[in-house]
Protein backbone atom coordinates (compact mmCIF):
# COMPACT_ATOMS: atom_id res chain seq x y z
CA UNK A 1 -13.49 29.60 -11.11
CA UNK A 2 -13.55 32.34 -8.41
CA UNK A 3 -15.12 30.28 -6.07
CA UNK A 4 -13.17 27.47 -6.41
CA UNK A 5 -9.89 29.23 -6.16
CA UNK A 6 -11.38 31.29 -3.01
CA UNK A 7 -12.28 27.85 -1.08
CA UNK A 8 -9.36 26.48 -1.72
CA UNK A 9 -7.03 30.04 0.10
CA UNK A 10 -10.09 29.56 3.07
CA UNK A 11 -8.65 25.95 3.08
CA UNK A 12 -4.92 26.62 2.77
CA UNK A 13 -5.17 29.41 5.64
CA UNK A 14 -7.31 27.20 7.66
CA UNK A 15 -4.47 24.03 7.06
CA UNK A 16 -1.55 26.41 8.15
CA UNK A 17 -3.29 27.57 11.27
CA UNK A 18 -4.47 24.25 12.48
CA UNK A 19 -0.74 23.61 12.01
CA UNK A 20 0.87 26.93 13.42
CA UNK A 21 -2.10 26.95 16.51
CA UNK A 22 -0.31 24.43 19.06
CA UNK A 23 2.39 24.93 18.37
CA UNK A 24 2.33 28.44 19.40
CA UNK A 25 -0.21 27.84 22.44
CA UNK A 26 2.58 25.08 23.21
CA UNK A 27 5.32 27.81 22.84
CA UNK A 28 3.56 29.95 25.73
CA UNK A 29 2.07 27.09 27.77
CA UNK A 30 4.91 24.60 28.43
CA UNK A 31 7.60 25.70 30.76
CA UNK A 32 11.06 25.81 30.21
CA UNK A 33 13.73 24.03 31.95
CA UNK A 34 16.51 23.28 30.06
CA UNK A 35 18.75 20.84 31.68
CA UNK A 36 21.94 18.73 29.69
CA UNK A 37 19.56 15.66 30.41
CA UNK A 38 16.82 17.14 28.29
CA UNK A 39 18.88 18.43 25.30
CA UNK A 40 20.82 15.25 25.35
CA UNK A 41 19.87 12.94 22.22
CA UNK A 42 17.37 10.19 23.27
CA UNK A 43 18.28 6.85 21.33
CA UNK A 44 15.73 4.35 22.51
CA UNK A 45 17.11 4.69 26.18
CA UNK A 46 20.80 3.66 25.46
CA UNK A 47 23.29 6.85 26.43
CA UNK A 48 24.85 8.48 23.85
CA UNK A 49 28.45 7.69 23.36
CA UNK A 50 30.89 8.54 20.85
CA UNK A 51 29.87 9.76 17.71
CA UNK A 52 27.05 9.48 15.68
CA UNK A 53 28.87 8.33 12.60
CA UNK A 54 29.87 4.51 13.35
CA UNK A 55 29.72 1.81 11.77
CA UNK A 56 26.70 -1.02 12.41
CA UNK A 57 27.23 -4.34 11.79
CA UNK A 58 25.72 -5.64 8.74
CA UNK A 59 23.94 -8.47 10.30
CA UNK A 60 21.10 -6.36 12.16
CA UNK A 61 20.39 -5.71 8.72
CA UNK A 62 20.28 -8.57 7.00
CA UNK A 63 18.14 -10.42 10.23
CA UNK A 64 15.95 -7.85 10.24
CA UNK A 65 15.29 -7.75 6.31
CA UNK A 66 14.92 -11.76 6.69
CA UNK A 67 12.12 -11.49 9.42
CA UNK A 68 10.28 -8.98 6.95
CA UNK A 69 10.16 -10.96 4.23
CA UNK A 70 9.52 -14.22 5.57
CA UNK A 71 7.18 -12.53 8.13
CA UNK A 72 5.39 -10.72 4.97
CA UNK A 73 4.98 -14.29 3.10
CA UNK A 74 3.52 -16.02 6.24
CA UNK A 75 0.90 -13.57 6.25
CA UNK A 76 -0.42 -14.77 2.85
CA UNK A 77 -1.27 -18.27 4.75
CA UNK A 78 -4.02 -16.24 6.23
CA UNK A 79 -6.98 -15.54 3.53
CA UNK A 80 -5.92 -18.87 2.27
CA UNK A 81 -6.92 -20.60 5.39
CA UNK A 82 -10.37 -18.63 5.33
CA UNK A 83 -11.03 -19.64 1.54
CA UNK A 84 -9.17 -23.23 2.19
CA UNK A 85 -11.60 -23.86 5.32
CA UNK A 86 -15.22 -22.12 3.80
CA UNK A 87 -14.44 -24.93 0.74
CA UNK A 88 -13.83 -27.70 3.01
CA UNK A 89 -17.27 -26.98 4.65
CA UNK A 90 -18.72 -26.67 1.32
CA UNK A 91 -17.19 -30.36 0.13
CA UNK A 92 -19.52 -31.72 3.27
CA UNK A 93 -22.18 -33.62 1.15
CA UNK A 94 -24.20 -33.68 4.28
CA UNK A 95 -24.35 -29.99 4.45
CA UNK A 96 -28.04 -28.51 4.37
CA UNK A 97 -29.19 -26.41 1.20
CA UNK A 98 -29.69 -23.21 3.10
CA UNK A 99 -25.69 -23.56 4.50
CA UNK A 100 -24.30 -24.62 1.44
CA UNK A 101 -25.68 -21.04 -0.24
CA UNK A 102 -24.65 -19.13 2.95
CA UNK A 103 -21.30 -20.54 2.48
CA UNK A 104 -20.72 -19.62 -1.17
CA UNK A 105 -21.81 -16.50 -0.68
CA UNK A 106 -19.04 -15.72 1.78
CA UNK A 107 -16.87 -17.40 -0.51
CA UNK A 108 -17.51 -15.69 -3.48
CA UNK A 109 -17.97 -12.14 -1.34
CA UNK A 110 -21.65 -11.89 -2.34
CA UNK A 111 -24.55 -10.46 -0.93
CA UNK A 112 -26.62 -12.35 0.99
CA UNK A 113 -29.81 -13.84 -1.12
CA UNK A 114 -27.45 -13.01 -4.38
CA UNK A 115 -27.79 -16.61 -5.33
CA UNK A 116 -30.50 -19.45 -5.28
CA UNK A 117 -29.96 -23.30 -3.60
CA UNK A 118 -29.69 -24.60 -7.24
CA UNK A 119 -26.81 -22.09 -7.96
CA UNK A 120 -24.72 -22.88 -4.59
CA UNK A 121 -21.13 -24.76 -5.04
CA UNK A 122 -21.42 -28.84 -4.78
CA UNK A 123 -19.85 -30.49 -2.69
CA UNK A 124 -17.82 -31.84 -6.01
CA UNK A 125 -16.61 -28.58 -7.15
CA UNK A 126 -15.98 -27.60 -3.47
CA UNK A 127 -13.70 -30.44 -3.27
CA UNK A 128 -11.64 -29.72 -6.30
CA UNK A 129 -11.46 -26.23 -5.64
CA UNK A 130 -10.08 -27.21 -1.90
CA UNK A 131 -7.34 -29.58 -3.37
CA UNK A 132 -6.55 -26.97 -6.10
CA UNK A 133 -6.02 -24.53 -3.47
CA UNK A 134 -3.91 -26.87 -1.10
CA UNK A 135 -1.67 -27.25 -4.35
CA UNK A 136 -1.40 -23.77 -4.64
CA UNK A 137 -0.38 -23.07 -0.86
CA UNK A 138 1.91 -26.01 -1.43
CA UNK A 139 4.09 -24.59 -4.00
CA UNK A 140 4.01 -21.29 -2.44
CA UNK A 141 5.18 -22.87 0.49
CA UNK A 142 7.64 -25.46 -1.32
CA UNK A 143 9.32 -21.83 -2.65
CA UNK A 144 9.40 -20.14 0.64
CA UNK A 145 11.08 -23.44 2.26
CA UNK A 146 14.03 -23.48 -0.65
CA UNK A 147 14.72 -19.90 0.03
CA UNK A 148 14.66 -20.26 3.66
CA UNK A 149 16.95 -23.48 3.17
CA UNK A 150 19.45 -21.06 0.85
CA UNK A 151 19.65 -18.63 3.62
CA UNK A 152 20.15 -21.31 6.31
CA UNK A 153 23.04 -22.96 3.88
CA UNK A 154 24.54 -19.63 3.41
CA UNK A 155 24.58 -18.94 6.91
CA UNK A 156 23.15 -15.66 7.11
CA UNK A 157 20.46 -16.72 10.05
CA UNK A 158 23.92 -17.60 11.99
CA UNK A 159 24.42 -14.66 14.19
CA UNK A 160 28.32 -15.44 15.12
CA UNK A 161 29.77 -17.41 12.49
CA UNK A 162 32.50 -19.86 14.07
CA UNK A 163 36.18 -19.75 12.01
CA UNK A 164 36.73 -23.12 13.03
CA UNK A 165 34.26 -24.69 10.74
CA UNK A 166 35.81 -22.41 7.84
CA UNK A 167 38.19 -24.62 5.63
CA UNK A 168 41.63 -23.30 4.25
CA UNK A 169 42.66 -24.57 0.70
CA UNK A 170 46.71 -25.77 1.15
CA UNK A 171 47.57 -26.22 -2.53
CA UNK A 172 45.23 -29.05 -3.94
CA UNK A 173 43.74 -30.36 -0.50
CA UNK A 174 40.70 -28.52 1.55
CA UNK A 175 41.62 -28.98 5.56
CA UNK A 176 39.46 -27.70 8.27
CA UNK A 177 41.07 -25.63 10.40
CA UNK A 178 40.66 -27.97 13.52
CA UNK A 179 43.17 -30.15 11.60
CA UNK A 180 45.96 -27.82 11.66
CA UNK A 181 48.26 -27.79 14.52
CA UNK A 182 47.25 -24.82 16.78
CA UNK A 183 51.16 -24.88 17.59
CA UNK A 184 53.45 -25.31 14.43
CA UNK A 185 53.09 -22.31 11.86
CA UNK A 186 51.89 -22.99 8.86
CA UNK A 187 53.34 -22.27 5.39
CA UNK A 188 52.33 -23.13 1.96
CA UNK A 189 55.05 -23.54 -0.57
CA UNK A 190 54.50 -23.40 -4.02
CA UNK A 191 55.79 -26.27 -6.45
């Protein structure tokens, strides 16, 4: 237990000065030359003005968390065109003995010489394991395409979205506003 507990202090002191080290040769090396430019906050280029504590618009938000995801998802399409494309070359009936076990064993992530000619995929079971994995991919994308379609509807990809196209309820009847006069006030009475 000694020796264990005395490796592991040689290991914290070592950790802290690997740590403390530059930062002290740093310290003594570097000159200094303080200037208002230097101590001024750096924000990706852009001068400081104002405070620090506005307000950001909630649409570089909700853009950026919309790229993410559907960014995210798109990169699922990726080992699914490797495994899609391997089974397509397996479906080849034409395809040579020695291929066709070359080609299941990077399907299946084996070893090379794991398996035996007689053991490879057919070109059969290749094929039904191609369309079952274009179904697959389908749905997934058939999902992805009714969420984008919601977001679209909603109009959160719209960066500016235009008043004019909003519609004001006047008692019973929707009117756009474009219908309104731009020049009589409006009033609603109520009956």
């Amino acid at each position: 237990m000694t020796e264990v507990v005395g490796h592991f202090l040689v290991f914290t002191v070592a950790a802290i000065g690997f740590l403390i080290a530059p930062l002290l040769i740093g310290r003594l090396v570097r000159p200094r030359l303080p200037s208002f430019e230097k101590d001024a906050t750096y924000e990706c280029g852009e001068p400081s003005i104002g405070t620090s504590y506005i307000q950001f618009d909630l649409r570089f938000y909700v853009v950026a968390l919309l790229f993410i995801i559907f960014d995210v998802e798109v990169v699922f399409f990726f080992p699914w065109a490797t495994v899609f494309g391997t089974a397509m070359q397996l479906a080849d009936p034409a395809l040579s003995p020695e291929v066709r076990r070359q080609l299941t064993e990077q399907l299946l992530t084996l070893a090379p010489g794991t398996i035996t000619n007689e053991t490879a995929i057919s070109a059969k079971t290749a094929l039904q394991f191609g369309w079952m994995s274009f179904i697959d991919v389908a749905a997934f994308f058939a999902v992805l395409l009714v969420g984008f379609a919601y977001v679209w509807k909603r109009g959160d990809l719209d960066w500016v979205r235009s008043t004019a196209e909003r519609k004001m309820t006047i008692g019973a009847t929707t009117l756009p506003l474009s219908q309104t006069s731009p020049n009589k006030p409006f009033s609603v009475t109520a009956s």
